[in-house]
Protein backbone atom coordinates (compact mmCIF):
# COMPACT_ATOMS: atom_id res chain seq x y z
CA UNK A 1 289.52 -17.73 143.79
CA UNK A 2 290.25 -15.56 141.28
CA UNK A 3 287.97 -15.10 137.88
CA UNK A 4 289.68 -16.54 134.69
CA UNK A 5 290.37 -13.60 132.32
CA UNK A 6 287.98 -13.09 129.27
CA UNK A 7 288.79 -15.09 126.26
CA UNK A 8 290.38 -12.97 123.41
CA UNK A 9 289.70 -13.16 119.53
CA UNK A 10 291.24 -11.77 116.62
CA UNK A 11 289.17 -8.77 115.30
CA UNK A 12 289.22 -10.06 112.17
CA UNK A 13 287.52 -13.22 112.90
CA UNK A 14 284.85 -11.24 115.39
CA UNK A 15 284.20 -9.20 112.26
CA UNK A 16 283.43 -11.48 109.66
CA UNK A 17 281.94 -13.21 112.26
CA UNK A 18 279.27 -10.29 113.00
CA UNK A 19 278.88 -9.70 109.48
CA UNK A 20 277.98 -13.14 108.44
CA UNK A 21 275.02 -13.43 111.45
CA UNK A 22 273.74 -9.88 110.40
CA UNK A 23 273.74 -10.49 106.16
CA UNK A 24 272.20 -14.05 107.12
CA UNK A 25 268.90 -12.57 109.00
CA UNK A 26 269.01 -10.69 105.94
CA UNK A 27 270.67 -7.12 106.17
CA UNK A 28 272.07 -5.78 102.97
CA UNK A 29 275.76 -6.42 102.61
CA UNK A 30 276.38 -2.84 103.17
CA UNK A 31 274.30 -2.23 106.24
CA UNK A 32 275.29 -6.10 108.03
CA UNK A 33 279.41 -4.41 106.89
CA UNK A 34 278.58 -0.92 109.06
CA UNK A 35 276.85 -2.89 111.69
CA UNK A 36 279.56 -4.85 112.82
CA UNK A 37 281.71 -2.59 112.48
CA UNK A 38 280.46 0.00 114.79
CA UNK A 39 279.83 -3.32 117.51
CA UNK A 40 283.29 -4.84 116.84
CA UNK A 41 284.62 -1.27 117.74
CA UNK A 42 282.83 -0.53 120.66
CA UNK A 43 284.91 -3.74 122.08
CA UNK A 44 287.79 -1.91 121.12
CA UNK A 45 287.59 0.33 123.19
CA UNK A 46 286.27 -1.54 126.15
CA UNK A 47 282.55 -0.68 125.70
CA UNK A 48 281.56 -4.41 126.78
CA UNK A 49 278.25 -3.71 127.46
CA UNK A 50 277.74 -1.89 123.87
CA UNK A 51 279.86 -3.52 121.56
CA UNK A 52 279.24 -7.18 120.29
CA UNK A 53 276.50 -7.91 123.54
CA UNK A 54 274.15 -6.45 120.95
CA UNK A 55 274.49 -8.11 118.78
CA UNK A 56 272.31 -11.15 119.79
CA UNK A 57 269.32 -8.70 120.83
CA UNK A 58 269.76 -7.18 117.80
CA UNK A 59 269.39 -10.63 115.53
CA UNK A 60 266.26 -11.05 117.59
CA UNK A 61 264.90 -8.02 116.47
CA UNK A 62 265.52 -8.20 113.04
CA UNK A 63 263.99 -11.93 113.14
CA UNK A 64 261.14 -10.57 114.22
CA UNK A 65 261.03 -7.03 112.00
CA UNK A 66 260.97 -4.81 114.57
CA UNK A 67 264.96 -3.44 112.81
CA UNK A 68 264.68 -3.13 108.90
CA UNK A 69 267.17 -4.74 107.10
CA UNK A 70 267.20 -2.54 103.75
CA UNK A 71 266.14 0.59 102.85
CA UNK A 72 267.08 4.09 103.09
CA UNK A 73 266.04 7.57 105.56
CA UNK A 74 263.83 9.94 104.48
CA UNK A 75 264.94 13.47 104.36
CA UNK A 76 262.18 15.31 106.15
CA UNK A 77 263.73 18.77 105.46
CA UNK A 78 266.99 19.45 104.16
CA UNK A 79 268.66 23.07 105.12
CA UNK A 80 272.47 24.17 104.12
CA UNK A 81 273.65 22.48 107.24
CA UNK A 82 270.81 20.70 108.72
CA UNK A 83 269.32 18.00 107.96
CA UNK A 84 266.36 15.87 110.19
CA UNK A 85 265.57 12.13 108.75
CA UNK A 86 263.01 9.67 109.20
CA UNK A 87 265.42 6.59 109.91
CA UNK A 88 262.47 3.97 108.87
CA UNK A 89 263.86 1.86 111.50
CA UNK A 90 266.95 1.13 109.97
CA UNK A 91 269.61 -0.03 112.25
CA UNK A 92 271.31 2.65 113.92
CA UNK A 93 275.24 2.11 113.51
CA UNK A 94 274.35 2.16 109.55
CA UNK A 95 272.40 5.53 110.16
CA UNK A 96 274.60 7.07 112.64
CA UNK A 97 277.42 6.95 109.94
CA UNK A 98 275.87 7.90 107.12
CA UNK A 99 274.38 10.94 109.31
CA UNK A 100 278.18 11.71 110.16
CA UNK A 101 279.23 11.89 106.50
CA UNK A 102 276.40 13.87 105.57
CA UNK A 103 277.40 16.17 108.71
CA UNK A 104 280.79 15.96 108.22
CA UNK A 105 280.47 16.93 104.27
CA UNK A 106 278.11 19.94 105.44
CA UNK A 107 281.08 20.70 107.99
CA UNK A 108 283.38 21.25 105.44
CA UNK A 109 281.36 23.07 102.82
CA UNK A 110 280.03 25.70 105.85
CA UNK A 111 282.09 25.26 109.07
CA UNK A 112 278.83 23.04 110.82
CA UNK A 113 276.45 20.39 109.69
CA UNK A 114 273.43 18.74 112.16
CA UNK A 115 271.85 15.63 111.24
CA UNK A 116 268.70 14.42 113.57
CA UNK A 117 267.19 11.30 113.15
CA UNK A 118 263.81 10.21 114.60
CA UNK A 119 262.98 6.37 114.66
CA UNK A 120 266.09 5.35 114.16
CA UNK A 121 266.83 1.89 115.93
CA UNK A 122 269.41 1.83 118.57
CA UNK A 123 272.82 3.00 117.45
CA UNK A 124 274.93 0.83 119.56
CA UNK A 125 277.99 2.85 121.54
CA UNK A 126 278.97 6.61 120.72
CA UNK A 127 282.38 6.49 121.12
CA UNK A 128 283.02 4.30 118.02
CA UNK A 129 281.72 7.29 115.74
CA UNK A 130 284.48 9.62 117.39
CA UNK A 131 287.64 8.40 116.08
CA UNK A 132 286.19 8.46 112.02
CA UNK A 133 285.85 12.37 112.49
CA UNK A 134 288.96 12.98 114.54
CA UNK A 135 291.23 11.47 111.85
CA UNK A 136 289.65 13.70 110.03
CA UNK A 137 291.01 16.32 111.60
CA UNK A 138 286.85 17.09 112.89
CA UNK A 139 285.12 17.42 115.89
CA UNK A 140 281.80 15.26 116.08
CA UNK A 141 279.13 15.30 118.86
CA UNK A 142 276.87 12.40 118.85
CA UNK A 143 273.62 12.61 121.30
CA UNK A 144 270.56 10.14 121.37
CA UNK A 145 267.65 8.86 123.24
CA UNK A 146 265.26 6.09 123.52
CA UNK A 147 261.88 7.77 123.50
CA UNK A 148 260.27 4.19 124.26
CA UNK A 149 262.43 3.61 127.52
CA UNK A 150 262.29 5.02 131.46
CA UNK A 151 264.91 4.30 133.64
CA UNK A 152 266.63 7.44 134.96
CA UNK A 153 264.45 9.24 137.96
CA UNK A 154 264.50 12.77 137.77
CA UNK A 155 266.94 15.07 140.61
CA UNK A 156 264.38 14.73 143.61
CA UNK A 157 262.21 12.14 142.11
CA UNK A 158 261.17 8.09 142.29
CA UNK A 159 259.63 7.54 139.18
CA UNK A 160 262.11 6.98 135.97
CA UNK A 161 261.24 8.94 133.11
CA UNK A 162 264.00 9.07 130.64
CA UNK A 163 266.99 7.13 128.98
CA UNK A 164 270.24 7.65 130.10
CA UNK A 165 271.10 10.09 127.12
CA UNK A 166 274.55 9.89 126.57
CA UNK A 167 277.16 12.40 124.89
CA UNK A 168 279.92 11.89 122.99
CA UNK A 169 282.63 14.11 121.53
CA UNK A 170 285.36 13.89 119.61
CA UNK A 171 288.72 16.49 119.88
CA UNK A 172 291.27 16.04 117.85
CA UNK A 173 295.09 17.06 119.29
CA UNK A 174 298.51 16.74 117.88
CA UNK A 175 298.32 13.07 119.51
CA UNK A 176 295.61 10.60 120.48
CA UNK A 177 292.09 11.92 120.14
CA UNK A 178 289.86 13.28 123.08
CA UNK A 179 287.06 10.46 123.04
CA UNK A 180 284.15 11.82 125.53
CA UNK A 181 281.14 9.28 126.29
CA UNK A 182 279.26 9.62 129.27
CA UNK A 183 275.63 9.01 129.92
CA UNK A 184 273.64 11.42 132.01
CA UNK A 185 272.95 9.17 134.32
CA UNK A 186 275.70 8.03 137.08
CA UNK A 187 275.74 4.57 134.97
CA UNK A 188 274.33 3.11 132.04
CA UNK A 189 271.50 0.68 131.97
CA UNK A 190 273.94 -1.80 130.09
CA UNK A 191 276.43 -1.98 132.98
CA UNK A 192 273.74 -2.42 135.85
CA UNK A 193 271.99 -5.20 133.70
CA UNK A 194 275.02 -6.77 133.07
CA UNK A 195 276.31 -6.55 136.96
CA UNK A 196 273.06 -7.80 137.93
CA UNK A 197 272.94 -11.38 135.60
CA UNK A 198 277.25 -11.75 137.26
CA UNK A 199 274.86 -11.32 140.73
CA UNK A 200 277.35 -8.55 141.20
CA UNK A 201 276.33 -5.03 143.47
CA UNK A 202 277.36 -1.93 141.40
CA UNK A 203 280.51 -0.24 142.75
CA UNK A 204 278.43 2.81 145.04
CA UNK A 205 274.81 3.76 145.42
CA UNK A 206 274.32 4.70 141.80
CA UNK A 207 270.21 3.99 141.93
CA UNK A 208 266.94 4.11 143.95
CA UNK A 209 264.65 1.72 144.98
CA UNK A 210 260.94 2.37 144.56
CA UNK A 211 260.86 3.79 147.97
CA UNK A 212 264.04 6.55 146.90
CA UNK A 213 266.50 5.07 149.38
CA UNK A 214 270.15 4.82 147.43
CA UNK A 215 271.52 1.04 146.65
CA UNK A 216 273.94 -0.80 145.03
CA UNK A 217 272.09 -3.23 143.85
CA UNK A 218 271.33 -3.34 140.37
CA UNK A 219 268.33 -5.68 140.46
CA UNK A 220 266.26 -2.32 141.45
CA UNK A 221 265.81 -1.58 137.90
CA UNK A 222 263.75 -4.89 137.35
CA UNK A 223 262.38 -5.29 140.70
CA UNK A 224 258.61 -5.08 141.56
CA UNK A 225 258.35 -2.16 142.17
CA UNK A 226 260.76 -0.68 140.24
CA UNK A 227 263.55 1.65 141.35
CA UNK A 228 265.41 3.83 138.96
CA UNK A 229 268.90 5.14 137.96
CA UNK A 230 270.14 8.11 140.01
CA UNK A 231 271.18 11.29 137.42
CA UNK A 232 275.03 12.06 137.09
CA UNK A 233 275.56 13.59 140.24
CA UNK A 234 273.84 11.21 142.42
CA UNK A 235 271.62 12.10 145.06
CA UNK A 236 273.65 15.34 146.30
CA UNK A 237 274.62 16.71 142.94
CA UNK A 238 272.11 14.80 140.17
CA UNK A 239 270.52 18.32 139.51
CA UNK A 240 273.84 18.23 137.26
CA UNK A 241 273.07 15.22 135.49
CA UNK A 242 269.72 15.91 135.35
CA UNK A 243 269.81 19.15 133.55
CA UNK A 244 272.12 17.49 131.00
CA UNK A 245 269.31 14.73 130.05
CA UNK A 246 266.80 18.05 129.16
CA UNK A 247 269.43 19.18 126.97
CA UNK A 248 269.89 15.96 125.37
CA UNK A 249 266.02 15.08 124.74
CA UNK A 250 266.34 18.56 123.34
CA UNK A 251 268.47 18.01 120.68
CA UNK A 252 266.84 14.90 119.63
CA UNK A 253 263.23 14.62 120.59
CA UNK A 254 262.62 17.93 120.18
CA UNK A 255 264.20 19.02 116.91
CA UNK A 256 263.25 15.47 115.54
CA UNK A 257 260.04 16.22 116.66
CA UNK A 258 259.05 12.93 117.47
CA UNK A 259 259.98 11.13 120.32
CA UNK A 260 257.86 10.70 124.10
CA UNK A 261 254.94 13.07 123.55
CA UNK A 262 254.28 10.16 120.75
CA UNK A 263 253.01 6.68 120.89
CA UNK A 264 255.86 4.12 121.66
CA UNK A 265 257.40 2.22 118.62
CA UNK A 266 259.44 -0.41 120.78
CA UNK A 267 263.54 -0.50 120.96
CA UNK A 268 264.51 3.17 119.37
CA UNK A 269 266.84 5.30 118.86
CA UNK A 270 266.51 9.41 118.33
CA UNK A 271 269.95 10.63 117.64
CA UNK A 272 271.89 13.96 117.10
CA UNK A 273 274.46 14.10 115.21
CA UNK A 274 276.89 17.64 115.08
CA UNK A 275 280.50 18.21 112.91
CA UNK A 276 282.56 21.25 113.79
CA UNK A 277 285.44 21.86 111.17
CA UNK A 278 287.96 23.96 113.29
CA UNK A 279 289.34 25.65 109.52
CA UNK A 280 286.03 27.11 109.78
CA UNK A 281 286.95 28.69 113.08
CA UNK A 282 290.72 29.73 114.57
CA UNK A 283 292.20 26.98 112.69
CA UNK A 284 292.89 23.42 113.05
CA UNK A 285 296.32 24.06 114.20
CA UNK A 286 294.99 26.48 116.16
CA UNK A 287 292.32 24.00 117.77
CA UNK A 288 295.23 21.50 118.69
CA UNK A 289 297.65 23.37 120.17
CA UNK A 290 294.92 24.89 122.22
CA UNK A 291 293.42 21.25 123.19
CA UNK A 292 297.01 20.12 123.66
CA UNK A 293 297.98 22.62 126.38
CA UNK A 294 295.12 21.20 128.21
CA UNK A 295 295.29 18.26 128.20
CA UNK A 296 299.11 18.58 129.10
CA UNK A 297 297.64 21.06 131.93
CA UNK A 298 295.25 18.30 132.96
CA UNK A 299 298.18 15.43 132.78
CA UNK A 300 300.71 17.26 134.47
CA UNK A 301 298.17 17.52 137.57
CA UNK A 302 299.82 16.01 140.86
CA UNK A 303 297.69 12.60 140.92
CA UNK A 304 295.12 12.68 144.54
CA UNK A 305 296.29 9.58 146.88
CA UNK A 306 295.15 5.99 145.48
CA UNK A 307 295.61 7.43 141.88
CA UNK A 308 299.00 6.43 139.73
CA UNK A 309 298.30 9.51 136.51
CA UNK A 310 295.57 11.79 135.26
CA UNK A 311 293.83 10.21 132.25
CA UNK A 312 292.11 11.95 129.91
CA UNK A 313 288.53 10.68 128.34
CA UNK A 314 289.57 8.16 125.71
CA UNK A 315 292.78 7.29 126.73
CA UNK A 316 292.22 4.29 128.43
CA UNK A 317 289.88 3.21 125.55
CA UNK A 318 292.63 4.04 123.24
CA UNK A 319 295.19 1.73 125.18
CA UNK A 320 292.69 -1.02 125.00
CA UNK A 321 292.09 -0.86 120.94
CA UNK A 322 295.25 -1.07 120.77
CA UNK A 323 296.57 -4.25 122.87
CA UNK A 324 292.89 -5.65 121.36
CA UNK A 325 294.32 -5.83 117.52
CA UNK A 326 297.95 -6.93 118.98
CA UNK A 327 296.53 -9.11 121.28
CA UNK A 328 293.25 -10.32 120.85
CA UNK A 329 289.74 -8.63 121.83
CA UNK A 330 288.23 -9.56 125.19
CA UNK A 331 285.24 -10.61 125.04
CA UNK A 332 282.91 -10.55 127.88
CA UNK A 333 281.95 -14.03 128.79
CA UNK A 334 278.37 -14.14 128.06
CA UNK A 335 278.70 -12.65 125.09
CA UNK A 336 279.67 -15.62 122.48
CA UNK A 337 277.36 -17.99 124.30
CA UNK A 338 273.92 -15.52 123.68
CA UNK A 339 275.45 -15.84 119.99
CA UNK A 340 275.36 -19.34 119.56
CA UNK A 341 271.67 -19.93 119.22
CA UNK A 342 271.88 -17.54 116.02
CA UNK A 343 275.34 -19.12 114.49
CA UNK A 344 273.35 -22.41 114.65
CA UNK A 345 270.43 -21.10 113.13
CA UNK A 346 272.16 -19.17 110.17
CA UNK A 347 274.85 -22.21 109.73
CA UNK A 348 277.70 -19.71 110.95
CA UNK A 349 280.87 -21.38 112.20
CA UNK A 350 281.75 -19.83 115.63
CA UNK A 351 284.70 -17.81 116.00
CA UNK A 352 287.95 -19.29 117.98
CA UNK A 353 289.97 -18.20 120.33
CA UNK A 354 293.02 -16.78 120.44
CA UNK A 355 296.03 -19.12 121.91
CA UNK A 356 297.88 -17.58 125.02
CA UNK A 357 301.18 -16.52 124.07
């Protein structure tokens, strides 16, 4: 039998619906806005597992002050296009865009701007920064880590020592955007927990058991002992994957200076956050037309057996955000129900459905 598709819901409604549960544990109007924002878009785009499923673990910790609810970053040191912050905290999609304004502004005063941010609280999914610098007419990289959190095994290695450390970058072309997001790892933690509750194997041998023998199954991550993630790259070419994750703790731990040579803080977030203004460099026309033979290079490749079309990063994502403000957003189903608890608490009336048709 066939699984019934995900219910959909007007944005709108998911929206105000976010923002109401985030201003009633007590976020300033501002930061609750920005919050659900940044979820409501990551379901946009089809980012399931980092769009509005955070939002409930995110009420939690703001119920219990571990994620402030007002405030502002401290400017540790402040350079013509760098800037590092003390984010206090503070939740992370309110950080993460005021860091890419500040970048951005820097961008177009000096070609580049660089904002880090040390204990910052998790910024939620790095694609839905992209598309604010694109229109722009920008290019945006977004990197960050959880200093407080092991999970990926180094190339070689059983025991899990780092985050999956995602990048993201944005590209702007004479069309859609390039939207890049991949974790360093073969998969994110997210997607393997959320496999593992559906009692679902992952789709290939993306992690180890505590033994190092590949599996599928995602309950190796919780599992006494634990396993670990495998690197992008897997076990024959993780060596990849793993030398991206250095490079990532790089550019936050280390020029944040803070992050797992330092006691743990609980759920964090250290994030880098880069603007490139192409008028600083060839050109923005110049940029495009450039990006835009690519990707036509890339598009125009004959498609390998079992494949319909080349797609490039962000495309798909794009498709989705689209059909989800026509249409209705999906929602994964465990996501409303983990809300309830809170709407009841706070006195917020649950969003409804969408009617087929």
């Amino acid at each position: 039998m066939s699984e019934s598709p995900d219910p959909r819901y007007a944005a709108e409604d998911l929206r105000s619906f976010a923002f109401a549960l985030a201003q009633a544990a007590g976020c300033r109007a501002d930061i609750a806005r920005d919050l659900a924002d940044v979820l409501l878009e990551g379901d946009l785009l089809g980012h399931t597992t980092h769009g509005l499923a955070l939002l409930a673990p995110y009420l939690k910790e703001l119920a219990l002050e571990r994620m402030a609810k007002s405030g502002e970053p401290a400017v540790l040191s402040r350079r013509a296009a760098a800037e590092i912050w003390d984010g206090r905290r503070l939740p992370g999609p309110w950080l993460c865009l005021r860091a890419l304004e500040t970048a951005s502004a820097m961008a177009r005063a000096g070609g580049t701007g660089t904002v880090v941010i040390r204990r910052s609280h998790h910024i939620a999914c790095l694609a839905a920064y992209l598309k604010r610098a694109t229109d722009a007419g920008l290019v945006a990289i977004v990197e960050s880590s959880d200093p407080t959190v092991t999970a990926v095994a180094p190339h070689g290695g059983l025991t899990p020592f780092i985050t999956p450390n995602p990048i993201a970058a944005g590209l702007p072309t004479s069309g859609d955007p390039i939207l890049i997001d991949v974790s360093t790892s073969i998969t994110s933690m997210g997607y393997a927990l959320q496999q593992m509750r559906a009692g679902r194997k992952l789709p290939g041998k993306w992690l180890i058991d505590s033994q190092g023998n590949p599996t599928d199954d995602p309950g190796a991550l919780v599992n006494d002992p634990k396993g670990a993630l495998l690197p992008l790259g897997g076990v024959d070419a993780g060596h990849k994957g793993f030398a991206l994750a250095l490079l990532v703790e790089a550019l936050t731990a280390g020029l944040a200076g803070h992050g797992r040579a330092d006691p743990p803080e609980g759920w964090t977030g250290t994030t880098f956050v880069q603007v490139l203004d192409p008028e600083a460099f060839g050109g923005l026309a110049a940029f495009r037309r450039q990006m835009d033979a690519v990707a036509a290079a890339a598009r125009n490749a004959p498609p390998r057996p079992g494949v319909d079309r080349v797609r490039l990063p962000g495309e798909r994502g794009l498709a989705h955000y689209r059909d989800a403000l026509e249409h209705g957003v999906p929602l994964y189903s465990k996501i409303l129900p983990a809300l309830a608890e809170w709407a009841e608490k706070y006195g917020v009336p649950m969003p409804e459905p969408r009617r087929a048709g």
